[in-house]
C-alpha atoms as a PDB file:
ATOM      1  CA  UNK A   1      81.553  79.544  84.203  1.00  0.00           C
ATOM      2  CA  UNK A   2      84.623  81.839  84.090  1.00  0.00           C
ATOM      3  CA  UNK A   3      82.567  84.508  85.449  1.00  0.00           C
ATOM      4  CA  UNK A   4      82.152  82.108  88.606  1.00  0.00           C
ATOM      5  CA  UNK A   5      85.700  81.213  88.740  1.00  0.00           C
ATOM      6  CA  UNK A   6      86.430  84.783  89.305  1.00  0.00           C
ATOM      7  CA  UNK A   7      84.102  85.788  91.915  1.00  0.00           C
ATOM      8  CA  UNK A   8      85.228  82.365  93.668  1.00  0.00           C
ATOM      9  CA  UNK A   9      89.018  83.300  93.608  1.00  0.00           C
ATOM     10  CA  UNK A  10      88.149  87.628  94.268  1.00  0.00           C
ATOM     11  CA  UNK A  11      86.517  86.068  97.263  1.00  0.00           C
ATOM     12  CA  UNK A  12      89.082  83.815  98.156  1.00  0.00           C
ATOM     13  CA  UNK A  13      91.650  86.629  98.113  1.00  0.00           C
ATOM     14  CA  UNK A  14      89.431  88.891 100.042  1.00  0.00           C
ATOM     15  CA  UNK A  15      89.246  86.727 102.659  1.00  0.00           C
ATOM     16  CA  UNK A  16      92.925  85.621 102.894  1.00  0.00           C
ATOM     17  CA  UNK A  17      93.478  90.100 103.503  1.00  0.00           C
ATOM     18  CA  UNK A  18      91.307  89.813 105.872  1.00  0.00           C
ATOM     19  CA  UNK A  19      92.734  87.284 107.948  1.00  0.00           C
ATOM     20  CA  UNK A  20      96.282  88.022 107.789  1.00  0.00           C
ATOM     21  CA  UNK A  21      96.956  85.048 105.796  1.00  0.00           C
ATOM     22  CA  UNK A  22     101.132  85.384 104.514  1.00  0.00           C
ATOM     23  CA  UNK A  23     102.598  87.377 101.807  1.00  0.00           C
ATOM     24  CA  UNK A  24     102.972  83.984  99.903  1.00  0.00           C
ATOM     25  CA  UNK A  25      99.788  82.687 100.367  1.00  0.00           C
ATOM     26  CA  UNK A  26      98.004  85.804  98.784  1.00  0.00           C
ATOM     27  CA  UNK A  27     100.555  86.281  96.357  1.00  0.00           C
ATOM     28  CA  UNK A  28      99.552  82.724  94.578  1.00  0.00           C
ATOM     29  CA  UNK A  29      95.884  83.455  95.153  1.00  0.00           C
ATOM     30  CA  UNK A  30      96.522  86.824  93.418  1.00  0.00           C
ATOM     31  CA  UNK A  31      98.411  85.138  90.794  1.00  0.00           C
ATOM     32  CA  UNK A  32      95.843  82.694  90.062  1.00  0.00           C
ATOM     33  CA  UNK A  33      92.799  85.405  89.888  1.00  0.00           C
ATOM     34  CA  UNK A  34      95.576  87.568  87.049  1.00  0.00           C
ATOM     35  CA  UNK A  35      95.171  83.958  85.360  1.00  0.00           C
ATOM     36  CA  UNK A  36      91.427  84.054  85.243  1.00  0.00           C
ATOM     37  CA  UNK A  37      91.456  87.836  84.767  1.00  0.00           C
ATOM     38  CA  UNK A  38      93.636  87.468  81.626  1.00  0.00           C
ATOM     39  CA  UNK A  39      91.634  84.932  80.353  1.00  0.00           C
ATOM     40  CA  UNK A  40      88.163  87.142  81.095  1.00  0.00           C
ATOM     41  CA  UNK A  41      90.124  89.870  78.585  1.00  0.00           C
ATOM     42  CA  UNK A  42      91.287  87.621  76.230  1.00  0.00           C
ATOM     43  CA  UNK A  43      87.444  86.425  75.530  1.00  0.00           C
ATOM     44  CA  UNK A  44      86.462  90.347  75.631  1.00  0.00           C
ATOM     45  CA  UNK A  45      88.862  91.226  72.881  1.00  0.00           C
ATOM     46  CA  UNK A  46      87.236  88.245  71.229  1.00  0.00           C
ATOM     47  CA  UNK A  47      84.199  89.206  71.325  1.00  0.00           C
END
């Protein structure tokens, strides 16, 4: 599930690069992928 979470929001920020979107726009999609991200690690170190 997390691993689809972060493909969703990688894609998400992809796309908003790609069309121009605003610096604050892909700065809170960025910020919510380092959420997911951080989470991803956390379960690595876990494991």
């Amino acid at each position: 599930m997390l691993d689809l979470l972060l493909n969703y929001h990688k894609r998400k920020l992809a796309k908003l690069i790609e069309n121009d979107a605003s610096y604050e726009k892909i700065l809170k999609q960025s910020q919510i992928l380092d959420k997911y991200i951080n989470i991803k690690m956390k379960e690595l170190v876990k494991s």
